[in-house]
C-alpha atoms as a PDB file:
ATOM      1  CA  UNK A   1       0.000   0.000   0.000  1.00  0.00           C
ATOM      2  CA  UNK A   2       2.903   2.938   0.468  1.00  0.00           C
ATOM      3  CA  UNK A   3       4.171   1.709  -2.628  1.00  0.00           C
ATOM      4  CA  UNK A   4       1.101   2.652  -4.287  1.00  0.00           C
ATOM      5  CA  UNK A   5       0.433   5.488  -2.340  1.00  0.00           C
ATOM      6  CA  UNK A   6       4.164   6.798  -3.630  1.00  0.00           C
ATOM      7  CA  UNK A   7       3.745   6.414  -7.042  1.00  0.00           C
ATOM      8  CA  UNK A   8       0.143   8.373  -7.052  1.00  0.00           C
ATOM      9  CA  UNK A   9       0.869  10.744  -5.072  1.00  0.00           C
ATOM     10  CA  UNK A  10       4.778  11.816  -5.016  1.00  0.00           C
ATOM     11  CA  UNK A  11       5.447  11.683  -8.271  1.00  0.00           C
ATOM     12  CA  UNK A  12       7.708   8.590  -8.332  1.00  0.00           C
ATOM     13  CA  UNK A  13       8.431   5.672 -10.325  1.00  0.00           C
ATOM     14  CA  UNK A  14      10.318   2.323  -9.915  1.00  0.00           C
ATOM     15  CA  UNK A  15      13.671   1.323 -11.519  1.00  0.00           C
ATOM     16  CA  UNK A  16      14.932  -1.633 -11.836  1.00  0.00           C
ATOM     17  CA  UNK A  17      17.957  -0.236 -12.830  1.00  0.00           C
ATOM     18  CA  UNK A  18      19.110   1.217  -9.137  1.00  0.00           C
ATOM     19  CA  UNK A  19      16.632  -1.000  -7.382  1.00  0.00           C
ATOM     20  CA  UNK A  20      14.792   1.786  -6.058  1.00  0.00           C
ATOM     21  CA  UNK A  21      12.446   4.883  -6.367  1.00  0.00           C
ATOM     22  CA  UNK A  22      13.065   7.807  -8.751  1.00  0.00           C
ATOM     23  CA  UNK A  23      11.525  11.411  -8.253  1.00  0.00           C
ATOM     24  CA  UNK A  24      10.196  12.725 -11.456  1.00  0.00           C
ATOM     25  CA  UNK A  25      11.546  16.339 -11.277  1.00  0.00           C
ATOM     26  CA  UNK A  26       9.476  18.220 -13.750  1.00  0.00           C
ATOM     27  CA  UNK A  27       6.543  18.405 -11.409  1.00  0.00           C
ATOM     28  CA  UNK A  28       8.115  19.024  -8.123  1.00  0.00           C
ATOM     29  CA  UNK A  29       7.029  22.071  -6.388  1.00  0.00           C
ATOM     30  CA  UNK A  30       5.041  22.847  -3.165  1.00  0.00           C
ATOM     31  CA  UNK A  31       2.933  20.115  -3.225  1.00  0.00           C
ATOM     32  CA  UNK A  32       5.710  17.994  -2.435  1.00  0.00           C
ATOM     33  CA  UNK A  33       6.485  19.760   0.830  1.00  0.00           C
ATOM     34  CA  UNK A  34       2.479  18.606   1.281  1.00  0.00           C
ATOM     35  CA  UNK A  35       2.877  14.825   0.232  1.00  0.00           C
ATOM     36  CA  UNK A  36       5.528  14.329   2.670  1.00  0.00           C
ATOM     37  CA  UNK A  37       3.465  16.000   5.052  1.00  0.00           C
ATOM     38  CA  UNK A  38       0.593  13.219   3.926  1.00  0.00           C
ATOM     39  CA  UNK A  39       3.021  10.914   4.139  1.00  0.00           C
ATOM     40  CA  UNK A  40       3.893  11.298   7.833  1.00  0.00           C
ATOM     41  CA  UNK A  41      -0.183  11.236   8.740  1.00  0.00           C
ATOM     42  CA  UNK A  42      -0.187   8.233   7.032  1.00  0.00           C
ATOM     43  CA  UNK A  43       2.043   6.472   9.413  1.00  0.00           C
ATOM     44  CA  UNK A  44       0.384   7.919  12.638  1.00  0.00           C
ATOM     45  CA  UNK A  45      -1.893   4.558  13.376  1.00  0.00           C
ATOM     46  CA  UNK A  46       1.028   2.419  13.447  1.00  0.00           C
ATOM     47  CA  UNK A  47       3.202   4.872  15.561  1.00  0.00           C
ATOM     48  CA  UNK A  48       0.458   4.958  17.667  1.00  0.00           C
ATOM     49  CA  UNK A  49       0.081   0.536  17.588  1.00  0.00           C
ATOM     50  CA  UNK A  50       3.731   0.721  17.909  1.00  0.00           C
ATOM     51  CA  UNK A  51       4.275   3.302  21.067  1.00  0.00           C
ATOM     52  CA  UNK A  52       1.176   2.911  22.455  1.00  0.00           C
ATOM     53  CA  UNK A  53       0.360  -1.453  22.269  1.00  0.00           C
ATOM     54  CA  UNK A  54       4.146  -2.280  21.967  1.00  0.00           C
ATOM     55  CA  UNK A  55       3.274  -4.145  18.336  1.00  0.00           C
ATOM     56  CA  UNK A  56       6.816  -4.733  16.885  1.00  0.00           C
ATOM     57  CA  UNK A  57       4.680  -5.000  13.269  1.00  0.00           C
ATOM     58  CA  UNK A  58       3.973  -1.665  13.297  1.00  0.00           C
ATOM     59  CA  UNK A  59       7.552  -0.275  14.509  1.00  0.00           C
ATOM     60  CA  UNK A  60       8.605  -2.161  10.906  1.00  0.00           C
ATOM     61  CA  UNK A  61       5.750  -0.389   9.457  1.00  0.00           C
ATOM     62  CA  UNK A  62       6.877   2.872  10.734  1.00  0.00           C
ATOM     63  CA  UNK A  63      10.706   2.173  10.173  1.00  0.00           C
ATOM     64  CA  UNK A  64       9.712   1.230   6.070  1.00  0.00           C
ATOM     65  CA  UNK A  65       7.546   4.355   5.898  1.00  0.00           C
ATOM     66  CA  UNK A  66      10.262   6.857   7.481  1.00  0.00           C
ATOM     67  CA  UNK A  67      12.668   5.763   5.363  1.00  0.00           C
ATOM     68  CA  UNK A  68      11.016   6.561   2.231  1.00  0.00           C
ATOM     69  CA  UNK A  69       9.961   9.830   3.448  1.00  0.00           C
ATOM     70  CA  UNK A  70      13.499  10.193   3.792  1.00  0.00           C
ATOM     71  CA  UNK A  71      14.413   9.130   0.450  1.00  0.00           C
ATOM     72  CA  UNK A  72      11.768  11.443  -0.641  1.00  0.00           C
ATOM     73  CA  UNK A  73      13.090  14.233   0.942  1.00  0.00           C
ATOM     74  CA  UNK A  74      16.508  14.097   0.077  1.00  0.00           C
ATOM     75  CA  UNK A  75      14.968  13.913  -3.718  1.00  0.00           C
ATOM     76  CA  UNK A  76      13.559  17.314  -2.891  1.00  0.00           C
ATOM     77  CA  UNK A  77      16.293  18.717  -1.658  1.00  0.00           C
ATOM     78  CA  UNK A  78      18.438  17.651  -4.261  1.00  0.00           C
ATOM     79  CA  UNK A  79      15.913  19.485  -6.803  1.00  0.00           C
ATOM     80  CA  UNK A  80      15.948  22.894  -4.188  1.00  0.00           C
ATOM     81  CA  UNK A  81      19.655  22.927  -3.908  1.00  0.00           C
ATOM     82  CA  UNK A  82      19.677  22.718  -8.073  1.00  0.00           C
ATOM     83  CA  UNK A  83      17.119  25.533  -8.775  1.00  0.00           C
ATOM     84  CA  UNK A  84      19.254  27.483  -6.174  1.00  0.00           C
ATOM     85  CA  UNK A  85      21.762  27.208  -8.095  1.00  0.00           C
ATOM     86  CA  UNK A  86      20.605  27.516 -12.009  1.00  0.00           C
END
């Protein structure tokens, strides 16, 4: 399901070339800043199952999903720090 939810809503595709995710950087702009902030909602049942009903399940839930908001992130910061510079 965050696999889907990546590709519809962040932009992203899959390559079997790096054996990841790739940001498509023609449409970034401030709805990315929003997606990531969808993202994190996303997670906030299993942080709660996690923190709250100690279910190790949802710890790897929340581990998978913080790790591609990361990898999301550092996509968009890649693109800021290129306009910055163009």
């Amino acid at each position: 399901m965050k696999k889907q939810f990546l590709q519809e809503k962040c932009n992203i595709f899959e390559s079997p070339l790096i054996g990841g995710f790739i940001l498509n950087y023609n449409n970034l702009n401030m709805s990315e800043f929003n997606k990531l902030k969808e993202m994190l909602e996303s997670l906030e049942e299993d942080f709660a199952k996690f923190y709250e009903k100690k279910n190790n399940a949802a710890g790897t839930r929340v581990r998978k999903g913080l790790m591609e908001i990361k990898n999301l992130a550092s996509e968009i910061r890649k693109d800021v720090q290129m306009k910055k510079n163009n």
